[in-house]
C-alpha atoms as a PDB file:
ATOM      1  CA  UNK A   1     106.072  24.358 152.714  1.00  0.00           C
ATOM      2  CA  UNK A   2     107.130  24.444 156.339  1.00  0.00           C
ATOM      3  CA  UNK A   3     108.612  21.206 157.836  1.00  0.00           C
ATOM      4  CA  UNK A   4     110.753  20.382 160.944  1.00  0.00           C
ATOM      5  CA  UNK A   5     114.015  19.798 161.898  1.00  0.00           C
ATOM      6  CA  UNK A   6     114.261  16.140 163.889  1.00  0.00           C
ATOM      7  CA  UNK A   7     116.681  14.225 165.688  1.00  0.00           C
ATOM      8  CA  UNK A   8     118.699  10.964 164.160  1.00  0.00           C
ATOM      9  CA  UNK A   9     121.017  10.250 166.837  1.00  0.00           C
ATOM     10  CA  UNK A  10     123.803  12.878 167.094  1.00  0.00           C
ATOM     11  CA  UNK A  11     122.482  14.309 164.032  1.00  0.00           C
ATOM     12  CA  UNK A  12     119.889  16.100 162.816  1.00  0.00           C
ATOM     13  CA  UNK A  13     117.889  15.495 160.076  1.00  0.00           C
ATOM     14  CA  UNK A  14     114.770  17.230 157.692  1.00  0.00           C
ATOM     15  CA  UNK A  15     112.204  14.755 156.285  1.00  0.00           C
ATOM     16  CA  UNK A  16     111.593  16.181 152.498  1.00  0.00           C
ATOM     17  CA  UNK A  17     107.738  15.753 151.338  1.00  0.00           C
ATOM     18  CA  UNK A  18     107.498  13.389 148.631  1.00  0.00           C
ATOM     19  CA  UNK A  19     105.964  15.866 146.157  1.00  0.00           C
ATOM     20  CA  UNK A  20     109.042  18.205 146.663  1.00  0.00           C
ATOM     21  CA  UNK A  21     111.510  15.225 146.591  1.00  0.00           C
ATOM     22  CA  UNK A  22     109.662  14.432 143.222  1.00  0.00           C
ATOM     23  CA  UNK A  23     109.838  18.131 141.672  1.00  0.00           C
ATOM     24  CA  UNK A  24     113.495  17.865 143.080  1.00  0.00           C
ATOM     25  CA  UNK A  25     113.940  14.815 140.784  1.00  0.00           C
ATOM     26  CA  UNK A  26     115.578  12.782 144.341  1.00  0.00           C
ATOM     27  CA  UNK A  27     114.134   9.649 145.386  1.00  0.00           C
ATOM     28  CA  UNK A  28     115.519   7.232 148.397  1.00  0.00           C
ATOM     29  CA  UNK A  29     119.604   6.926 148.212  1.00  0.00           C
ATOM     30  CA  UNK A  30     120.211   9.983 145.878  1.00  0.00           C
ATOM     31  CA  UNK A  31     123.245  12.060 146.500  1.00  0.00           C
ATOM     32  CA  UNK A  32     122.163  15.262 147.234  1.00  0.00           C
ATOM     33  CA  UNK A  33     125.248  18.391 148.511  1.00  0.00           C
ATOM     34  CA  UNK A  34     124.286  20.387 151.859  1.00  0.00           C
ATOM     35  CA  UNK A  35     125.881  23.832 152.114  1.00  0.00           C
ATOM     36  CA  UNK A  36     124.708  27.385 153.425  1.00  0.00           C
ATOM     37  CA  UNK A  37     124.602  30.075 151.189  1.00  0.00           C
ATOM     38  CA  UNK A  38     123.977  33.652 153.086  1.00  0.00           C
ATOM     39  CA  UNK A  39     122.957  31.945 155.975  1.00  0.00           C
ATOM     40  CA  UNK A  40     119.848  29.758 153.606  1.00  0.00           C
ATOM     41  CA  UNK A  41     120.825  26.133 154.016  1.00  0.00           C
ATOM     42  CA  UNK A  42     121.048  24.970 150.363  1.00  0.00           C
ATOM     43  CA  UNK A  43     120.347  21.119 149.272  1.00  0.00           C
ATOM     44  CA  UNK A  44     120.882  19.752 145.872  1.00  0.00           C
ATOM     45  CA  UNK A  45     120.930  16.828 144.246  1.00  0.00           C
ATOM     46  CA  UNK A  46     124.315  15.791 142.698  1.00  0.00           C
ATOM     47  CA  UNK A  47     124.513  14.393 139.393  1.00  0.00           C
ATOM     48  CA  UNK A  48     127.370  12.210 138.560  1.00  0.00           C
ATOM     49  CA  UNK A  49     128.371  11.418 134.714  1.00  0.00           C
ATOM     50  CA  UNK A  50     127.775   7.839 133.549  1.00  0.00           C
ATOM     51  CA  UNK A  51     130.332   6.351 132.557  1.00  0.00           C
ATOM     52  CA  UNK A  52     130.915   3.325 130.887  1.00  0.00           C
ATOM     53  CA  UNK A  53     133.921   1.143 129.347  1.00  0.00           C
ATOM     54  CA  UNK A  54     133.963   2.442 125.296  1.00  0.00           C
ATOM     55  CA  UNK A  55     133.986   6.002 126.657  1.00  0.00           C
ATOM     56  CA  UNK A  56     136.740   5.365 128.781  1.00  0.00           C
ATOM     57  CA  UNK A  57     138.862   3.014 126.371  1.00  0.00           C
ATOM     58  CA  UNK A  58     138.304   5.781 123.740  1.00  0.00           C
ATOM     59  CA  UNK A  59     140.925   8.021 126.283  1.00  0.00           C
ATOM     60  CA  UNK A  60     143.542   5.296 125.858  1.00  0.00           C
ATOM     61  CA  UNK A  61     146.515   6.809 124.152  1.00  0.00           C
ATOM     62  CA  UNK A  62     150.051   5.679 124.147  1.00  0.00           C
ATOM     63  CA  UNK A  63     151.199   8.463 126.064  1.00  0.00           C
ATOM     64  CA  UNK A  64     148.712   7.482 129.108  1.00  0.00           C
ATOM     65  CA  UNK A  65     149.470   3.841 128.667  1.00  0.00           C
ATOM     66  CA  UNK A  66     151.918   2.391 131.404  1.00  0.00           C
ATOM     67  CA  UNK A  67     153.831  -1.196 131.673  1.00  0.00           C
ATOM     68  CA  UNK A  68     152.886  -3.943 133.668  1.00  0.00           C
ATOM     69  CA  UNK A  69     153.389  -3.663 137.537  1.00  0.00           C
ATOM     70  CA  UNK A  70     154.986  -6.436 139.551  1.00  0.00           C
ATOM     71  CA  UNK A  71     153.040  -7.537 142.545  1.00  0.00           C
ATOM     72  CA  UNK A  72     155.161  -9.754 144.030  1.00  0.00           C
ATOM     73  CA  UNK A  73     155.620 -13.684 143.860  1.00  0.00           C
ATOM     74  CA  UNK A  74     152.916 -15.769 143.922  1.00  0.00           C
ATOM     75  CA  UNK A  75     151.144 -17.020 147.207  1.00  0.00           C
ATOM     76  CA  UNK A  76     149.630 -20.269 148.257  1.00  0.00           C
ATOM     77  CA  UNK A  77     148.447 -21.844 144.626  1.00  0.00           C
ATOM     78  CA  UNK A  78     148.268 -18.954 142.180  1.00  0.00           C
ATOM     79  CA  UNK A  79     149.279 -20.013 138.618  1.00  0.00           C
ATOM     80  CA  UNK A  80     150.628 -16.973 135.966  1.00  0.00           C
END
């Protein structure tokens, strides 16, 4: 499908046809890397891990653990 290059400012920018942003699997706000590759430019979408908190307690070990950090005295009405 041919499509064209338009301005966004200082920028440039290429308007992706919904039924290729679908096949893509990208919608409105997805991450996507930009790069050329022999002169082609390239765009993909980037898929990041999810993460959530009893994956990333499960890494706690002693060894990774550290002690408590002092920030300072307390300010204005903080109580410890």
């Amino acid at each position: 499908m041919e499509t064209r290059i338009k301005r966004w400012g200082n920028s440039l920018a290429l308007r992706i046809p919904r039924s290729i942003a679908a096949e893509a699997g990208v919608e409105y706000g997805s991450p996507v890397d930009v790069h050329v590759e022999d002169g082609a430019m390239i765009v993909r979408p980037v898929e990041h891990p999810t993460v959530d908190l009893k994956s990333l307690l499960k890494k706690v070990r002693k060894s990774n653990l550290h002690a408590e950090i002092s920030t300072g005295k307390r300010k204005g009405r903080e109580v410890w």
